[in-house]
PDB file of N, CA and C in Angstrom:
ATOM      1  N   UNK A   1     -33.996  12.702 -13.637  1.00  0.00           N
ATOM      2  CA  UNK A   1     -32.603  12.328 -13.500  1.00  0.00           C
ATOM      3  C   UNK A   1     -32.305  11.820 -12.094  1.00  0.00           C
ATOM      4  N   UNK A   2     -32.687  12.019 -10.883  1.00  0.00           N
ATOM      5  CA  UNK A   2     -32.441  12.319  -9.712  1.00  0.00           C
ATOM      6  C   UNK A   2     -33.207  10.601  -9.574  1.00  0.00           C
ATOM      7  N   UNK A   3     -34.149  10.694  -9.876  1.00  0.00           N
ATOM      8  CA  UNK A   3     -34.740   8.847  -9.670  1.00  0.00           C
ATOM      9  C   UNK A   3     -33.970   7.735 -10.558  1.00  0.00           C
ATOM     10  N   UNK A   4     -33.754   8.349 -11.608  1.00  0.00           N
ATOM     11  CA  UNK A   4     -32.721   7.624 -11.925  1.00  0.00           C
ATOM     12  C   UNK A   4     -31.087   7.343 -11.408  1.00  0.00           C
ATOM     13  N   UNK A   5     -30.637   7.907 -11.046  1.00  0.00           N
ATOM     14  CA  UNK A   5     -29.479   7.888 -10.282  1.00  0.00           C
ATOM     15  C   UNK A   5     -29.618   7.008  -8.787  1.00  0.00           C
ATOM     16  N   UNK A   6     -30.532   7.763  -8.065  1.00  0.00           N
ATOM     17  CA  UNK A   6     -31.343   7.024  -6.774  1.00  0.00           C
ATOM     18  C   UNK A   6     -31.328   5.514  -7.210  1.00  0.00           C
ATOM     19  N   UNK A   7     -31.517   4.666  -8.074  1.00  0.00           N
ATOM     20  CA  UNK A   7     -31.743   3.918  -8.606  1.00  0.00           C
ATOM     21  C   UNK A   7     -31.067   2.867  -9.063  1.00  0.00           C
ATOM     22  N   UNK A   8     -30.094   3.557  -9.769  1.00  0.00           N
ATOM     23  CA  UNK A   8     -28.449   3.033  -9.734  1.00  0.00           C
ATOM     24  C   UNK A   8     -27.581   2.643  -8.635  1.00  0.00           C
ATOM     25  N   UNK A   9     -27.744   3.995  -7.646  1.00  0.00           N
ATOM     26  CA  UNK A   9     -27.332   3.723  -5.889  1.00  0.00           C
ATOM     27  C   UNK A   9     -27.051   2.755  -5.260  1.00  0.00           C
ATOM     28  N   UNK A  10     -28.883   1.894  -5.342  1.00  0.00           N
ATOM     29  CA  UNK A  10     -29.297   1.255  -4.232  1.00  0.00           C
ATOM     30  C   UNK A  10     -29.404  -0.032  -4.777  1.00  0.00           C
ATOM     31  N   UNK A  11     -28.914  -0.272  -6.593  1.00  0.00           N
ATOM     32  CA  UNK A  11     -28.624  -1.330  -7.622  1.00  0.00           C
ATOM     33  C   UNK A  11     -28.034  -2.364  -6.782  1.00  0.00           C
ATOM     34  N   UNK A  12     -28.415  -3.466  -6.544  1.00  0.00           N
ATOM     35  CA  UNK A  12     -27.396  -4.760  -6.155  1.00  0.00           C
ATOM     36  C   UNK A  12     -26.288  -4.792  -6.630  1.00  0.00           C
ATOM     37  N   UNK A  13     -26.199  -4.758  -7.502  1.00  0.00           N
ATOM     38  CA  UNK A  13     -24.578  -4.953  -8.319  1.00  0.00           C
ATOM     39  C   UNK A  13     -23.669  -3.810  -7.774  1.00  0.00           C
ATOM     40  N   UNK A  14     -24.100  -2.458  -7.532  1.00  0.00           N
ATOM     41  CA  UNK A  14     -23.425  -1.189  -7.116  1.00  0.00           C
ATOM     42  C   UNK A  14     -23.353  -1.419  -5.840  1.00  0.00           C
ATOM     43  N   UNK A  15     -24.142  -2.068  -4.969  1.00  0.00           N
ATOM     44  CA  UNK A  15     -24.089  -2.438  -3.769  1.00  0.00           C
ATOM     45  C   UNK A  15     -22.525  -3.587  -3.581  1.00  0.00           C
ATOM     46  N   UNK A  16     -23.003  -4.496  -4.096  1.00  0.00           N
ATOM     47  CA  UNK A  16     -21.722  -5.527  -4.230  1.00  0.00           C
ATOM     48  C   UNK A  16     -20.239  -5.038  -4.619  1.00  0.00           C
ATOM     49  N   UNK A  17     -19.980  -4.344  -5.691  1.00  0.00           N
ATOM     50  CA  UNK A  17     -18.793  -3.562  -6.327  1.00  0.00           C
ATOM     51  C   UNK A  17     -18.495  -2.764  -4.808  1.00  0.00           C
ATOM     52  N   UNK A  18     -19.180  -1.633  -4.162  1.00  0.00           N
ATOM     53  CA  UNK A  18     -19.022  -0.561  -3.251  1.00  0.00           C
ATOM     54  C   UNK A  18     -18.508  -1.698  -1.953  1.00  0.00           C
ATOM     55  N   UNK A  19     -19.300  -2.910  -1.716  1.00  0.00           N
ATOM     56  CA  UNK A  19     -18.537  -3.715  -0.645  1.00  0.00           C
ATOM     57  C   UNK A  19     -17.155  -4.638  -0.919  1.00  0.00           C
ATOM     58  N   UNK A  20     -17.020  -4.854  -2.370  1.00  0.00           N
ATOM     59  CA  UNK A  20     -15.950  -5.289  -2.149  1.00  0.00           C
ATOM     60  C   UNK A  20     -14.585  -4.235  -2.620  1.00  0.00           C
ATOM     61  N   UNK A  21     -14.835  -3.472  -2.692  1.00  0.00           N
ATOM     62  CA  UNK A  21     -14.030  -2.071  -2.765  1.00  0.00           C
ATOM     63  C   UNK A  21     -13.832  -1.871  -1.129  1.00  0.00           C
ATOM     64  N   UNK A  22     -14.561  -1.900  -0.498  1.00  0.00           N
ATOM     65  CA  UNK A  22     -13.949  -1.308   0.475  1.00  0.00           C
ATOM     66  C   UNK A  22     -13.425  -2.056   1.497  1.00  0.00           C
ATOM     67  N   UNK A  23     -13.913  -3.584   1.418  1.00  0.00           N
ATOM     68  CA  UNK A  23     -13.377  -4.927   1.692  1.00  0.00           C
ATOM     69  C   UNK A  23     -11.672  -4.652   1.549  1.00  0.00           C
ATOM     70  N   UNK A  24     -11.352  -4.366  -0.021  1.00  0.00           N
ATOM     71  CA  UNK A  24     -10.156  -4.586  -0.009  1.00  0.00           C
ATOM     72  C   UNK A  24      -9.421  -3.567   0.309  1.00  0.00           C
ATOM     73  N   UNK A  25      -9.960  -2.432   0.326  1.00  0.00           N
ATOM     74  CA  UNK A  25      -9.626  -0.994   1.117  1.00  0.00           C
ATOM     75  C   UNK A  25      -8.794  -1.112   2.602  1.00  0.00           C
ATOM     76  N   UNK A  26      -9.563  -2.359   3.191  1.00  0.00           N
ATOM     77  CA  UNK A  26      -9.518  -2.385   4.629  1.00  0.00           C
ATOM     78  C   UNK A  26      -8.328  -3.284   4.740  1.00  0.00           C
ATOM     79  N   UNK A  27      -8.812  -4.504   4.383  1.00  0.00           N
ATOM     80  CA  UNK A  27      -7.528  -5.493   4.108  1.00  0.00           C
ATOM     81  C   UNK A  27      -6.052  -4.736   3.360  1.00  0.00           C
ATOM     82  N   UNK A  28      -6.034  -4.061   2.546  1.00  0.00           N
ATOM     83  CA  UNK A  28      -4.724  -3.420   2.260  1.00  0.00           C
ATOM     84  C   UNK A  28      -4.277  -2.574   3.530  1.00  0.00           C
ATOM     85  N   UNK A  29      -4.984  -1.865   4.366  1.00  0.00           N
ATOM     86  CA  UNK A  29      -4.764  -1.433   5.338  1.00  0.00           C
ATOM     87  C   UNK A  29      -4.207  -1.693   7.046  1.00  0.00           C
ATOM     88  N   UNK A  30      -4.484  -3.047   6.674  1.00  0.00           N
ATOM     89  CA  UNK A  30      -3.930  -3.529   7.435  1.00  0.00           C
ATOM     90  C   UNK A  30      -3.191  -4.391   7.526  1.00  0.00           C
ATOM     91  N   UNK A  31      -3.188  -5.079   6.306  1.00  0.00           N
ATOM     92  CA  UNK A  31      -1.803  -5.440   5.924  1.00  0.00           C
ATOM     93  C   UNK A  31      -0.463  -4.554   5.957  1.00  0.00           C
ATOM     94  N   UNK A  32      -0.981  -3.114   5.778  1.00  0.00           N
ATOM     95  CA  UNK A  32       0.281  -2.505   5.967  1.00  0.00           C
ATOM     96  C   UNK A  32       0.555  -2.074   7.255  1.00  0.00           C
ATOM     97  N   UNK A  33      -0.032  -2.108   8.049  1.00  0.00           N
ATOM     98  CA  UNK A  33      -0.593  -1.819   9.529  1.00  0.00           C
ATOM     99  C   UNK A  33       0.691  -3.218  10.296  1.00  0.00           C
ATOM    100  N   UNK A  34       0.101  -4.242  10.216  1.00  0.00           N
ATOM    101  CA  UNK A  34       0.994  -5.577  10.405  1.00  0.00           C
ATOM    102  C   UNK A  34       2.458  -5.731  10.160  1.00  0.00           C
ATOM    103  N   UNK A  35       2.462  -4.985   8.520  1.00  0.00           N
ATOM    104  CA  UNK A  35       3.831  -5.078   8.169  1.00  0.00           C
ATOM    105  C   UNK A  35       5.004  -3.847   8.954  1.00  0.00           C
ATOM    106  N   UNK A  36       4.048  -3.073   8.863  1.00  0.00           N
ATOM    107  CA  UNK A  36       4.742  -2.095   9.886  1.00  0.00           C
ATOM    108  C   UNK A  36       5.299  -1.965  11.123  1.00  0.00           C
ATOM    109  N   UNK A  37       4.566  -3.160  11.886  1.00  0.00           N
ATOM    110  CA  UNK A  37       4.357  -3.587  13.452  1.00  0.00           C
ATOM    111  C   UNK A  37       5.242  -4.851  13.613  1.00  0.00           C
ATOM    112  N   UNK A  38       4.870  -5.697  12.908  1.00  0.00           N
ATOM    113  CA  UNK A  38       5.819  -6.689  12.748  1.00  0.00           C
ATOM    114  C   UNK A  38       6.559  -7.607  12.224  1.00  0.00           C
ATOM    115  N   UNK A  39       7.493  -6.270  11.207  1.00  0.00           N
ATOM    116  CA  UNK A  39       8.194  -7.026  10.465  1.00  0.00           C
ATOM    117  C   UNK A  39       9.391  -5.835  10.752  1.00  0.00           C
ATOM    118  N   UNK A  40      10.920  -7.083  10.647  1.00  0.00           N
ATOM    119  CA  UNK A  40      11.581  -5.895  10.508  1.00  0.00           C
ATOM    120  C   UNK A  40      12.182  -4.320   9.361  1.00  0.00           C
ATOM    121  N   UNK A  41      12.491  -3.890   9.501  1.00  0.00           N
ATOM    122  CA  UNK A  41      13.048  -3.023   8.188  1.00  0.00           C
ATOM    123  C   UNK A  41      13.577  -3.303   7.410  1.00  0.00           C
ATOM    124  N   UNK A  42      14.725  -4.414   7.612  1.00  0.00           N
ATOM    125  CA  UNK A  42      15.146  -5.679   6.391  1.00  0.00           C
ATOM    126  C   UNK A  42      13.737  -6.321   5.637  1.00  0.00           C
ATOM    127  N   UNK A  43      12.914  -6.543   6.177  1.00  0.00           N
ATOM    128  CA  UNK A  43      12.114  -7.466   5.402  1.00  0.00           C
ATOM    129  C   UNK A  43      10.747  -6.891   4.724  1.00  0.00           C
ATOM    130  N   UNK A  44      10.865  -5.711   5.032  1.00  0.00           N
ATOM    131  CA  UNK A  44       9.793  -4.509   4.458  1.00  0.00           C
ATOM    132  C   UNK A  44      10.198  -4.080   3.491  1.00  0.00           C
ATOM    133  N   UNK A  45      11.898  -3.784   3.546  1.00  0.00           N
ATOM    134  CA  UNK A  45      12.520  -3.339   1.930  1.00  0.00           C
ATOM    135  C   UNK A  45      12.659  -4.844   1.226  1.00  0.00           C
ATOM    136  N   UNK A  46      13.331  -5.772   1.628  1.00  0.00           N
ATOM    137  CA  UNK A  46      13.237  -7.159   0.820  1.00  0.00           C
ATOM    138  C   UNK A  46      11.487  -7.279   0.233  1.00  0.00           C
ATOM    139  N   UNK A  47      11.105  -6.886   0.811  1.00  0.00           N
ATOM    140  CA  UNK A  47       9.285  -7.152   0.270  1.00  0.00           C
ATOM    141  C   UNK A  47       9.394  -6.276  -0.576  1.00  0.00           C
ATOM    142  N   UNK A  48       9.294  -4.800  -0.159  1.00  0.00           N
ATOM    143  CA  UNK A  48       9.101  -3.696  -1.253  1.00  0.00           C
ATOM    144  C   UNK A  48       9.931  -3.980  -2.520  1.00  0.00           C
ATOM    145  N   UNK A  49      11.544  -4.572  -2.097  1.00  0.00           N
ATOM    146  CA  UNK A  49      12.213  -4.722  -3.739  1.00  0.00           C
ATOM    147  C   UNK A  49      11.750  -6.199  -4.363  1.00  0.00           C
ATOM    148  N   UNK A  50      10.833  -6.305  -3.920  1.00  0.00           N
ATOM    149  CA  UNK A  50      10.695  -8.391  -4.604  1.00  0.00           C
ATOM    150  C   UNK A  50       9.738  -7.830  -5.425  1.00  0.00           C
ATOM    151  N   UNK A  51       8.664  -6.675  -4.693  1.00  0.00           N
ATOM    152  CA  UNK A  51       7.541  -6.810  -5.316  1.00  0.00           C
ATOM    153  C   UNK A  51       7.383  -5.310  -6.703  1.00  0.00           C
ATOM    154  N   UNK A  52       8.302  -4.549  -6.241  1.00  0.00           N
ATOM    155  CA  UNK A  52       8.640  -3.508  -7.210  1.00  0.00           C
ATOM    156  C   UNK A  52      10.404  -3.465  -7.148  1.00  0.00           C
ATOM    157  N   UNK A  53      10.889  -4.053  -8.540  1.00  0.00           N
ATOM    158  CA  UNK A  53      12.281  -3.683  -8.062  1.00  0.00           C
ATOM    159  C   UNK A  53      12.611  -2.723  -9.323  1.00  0.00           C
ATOM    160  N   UNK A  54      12.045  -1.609 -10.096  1.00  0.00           N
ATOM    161  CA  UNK A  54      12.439  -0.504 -10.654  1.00  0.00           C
ATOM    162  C   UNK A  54      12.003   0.397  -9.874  1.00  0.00           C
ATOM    163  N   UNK A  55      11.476   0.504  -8.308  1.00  0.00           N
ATOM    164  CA  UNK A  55      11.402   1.396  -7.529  1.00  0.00           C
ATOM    165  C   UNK A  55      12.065   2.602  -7.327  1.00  0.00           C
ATOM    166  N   UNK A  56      13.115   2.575  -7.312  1.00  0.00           N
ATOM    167  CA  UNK A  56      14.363   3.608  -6.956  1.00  0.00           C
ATOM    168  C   UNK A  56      14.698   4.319  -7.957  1.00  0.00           C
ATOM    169  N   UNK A  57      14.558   4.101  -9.562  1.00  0.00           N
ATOM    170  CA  UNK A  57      13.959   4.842 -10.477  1.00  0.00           C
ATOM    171  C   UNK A  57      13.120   5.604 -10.566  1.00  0.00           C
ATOM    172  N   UNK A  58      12.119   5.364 -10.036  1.00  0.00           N
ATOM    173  CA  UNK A  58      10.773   5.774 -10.161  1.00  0.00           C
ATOM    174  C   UNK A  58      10.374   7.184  -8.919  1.00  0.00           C
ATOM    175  N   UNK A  59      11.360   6.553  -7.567  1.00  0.00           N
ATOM    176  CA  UNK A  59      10.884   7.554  -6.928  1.00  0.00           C
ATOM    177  C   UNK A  59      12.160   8.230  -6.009  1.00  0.00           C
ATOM    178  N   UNK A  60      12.155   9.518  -5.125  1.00  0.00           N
ATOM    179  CA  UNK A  60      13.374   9.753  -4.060  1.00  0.00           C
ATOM    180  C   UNK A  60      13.433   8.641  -3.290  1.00  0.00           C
ATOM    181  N   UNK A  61      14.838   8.879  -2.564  1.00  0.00           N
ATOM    182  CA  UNK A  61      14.880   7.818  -1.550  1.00  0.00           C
ATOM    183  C   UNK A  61      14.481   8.073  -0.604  1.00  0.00           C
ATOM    184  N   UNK A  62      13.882   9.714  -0.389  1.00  0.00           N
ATOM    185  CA  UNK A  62      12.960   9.841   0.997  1.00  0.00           C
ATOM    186  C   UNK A  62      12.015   9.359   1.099  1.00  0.00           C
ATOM    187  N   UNK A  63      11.649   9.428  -0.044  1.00  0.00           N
ATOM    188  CA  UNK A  63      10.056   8.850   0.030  1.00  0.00           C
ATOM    189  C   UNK A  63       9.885   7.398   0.063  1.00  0.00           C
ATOM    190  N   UNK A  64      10.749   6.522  -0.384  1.00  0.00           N
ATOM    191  CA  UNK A  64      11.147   5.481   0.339  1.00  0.00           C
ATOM    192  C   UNK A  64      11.111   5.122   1.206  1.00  0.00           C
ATOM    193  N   UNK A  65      12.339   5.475   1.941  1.00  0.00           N
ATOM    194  CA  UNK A  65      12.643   5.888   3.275  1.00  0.00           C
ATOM    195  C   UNK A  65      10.779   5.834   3.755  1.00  0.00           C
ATOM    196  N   UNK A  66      10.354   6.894   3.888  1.00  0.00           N
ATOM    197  CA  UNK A  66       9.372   7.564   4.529  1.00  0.00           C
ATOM    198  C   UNK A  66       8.316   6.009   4.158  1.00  0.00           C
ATOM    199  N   UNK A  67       8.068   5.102   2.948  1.00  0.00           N
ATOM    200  CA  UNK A  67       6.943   4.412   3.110  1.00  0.00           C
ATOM    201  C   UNK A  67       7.651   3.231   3.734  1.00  0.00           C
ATOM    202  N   UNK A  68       8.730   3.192   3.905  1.00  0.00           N
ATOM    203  CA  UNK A  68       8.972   2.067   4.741  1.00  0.00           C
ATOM    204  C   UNK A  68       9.166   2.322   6.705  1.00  0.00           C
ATOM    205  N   UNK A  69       9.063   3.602   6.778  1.00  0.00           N
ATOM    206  CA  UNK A  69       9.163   4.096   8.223  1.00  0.00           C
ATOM    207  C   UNK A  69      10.580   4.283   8.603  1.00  0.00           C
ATOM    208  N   UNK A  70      11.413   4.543   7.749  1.00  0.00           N
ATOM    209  CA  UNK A  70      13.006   4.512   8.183  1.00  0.00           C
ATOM    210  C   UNK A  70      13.637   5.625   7.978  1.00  0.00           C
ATOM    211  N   UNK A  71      14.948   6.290   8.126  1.00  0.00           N
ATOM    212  CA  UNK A  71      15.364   7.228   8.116  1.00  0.00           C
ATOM    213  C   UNK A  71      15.584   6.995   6.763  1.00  0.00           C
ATOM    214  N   UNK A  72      16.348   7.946   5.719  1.00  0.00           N
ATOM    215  CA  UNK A  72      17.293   7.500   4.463  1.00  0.00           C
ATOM    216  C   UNK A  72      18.528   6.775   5.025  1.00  0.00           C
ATOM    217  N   UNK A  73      19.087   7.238   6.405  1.00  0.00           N
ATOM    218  CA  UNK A  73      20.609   6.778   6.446  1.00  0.00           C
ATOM    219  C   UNK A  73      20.309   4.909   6.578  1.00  0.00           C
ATOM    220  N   UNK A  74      18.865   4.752   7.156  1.00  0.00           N
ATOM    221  CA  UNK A  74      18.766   3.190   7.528  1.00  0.00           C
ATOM    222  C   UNK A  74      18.889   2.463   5.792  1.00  0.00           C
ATOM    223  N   UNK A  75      17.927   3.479   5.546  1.00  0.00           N
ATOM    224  CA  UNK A  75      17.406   2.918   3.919  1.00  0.00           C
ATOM    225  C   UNK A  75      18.808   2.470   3.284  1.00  0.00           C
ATOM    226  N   UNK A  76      19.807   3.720   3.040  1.00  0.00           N
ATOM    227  CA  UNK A  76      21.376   3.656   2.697  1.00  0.00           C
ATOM    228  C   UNK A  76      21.440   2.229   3.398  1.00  0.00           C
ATOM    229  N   UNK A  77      21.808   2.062   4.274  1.00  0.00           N
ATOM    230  CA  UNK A  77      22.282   0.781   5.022  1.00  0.00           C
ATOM    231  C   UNK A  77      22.137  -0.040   4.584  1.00  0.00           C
ATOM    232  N   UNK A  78      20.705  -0.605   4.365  1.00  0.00           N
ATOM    233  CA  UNK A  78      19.944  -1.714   4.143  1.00  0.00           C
ATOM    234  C   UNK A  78      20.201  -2.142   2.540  1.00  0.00           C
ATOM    235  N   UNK A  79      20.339  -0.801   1.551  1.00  0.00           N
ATOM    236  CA  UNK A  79      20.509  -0.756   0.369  1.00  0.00           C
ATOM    237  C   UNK A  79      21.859  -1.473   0.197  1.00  0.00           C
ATOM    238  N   UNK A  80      23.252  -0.856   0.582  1.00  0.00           N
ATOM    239  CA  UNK A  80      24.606  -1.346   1.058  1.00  0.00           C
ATOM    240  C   UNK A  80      24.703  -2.772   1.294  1.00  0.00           C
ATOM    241  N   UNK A  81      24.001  -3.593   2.433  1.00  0.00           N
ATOM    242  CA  UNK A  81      24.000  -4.852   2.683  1.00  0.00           C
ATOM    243  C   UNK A  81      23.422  -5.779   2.071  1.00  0.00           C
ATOM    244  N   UNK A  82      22.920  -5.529   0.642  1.00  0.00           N
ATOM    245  CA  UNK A  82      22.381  -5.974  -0.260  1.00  0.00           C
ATOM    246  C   UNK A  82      23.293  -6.460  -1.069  1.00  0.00           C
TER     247      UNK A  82
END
């Protein structure tokens, strides 16, 4: 069993899948890294509601709040001027 598995491992194809997994691992990461840095809080929630807009259904508004880096009272705000 153990050579067989070993085997599978070190498979090209498992090799390829494992690099582009973590390819996009990285790239999502820093895309959110960027968006965080430089974009404002208007345009992080305009992104977040373009790209999920049954969001606020789905989850609290802290946690919102919290993946966009803002207080709730900003979140409120931003929600309001909408």
């Amino acid at each position: 069993m153990t050579k067989n598995f070993n085997t599978y491992i070190e498979s090209p194809a498992v090799d390829y899948l494992r690099n582009l997994c973590l390819r996009e691992g990285v790239l999502r990461h820093y895309d959110r890294y960027v968006d965080l840095h430089c974009k404002t809080a208007q345009q992080r929630y305009n992104d977040l509601i373009s790209k999920h807009p049954d969001l606020f259904s789905l989850f609290p508004l802290k946690d919102i709040a919290s993946f966009l880096n803002i207080t709730q009272t900003h979140l409120s705000r931003l929600r309001k001027n909408i």
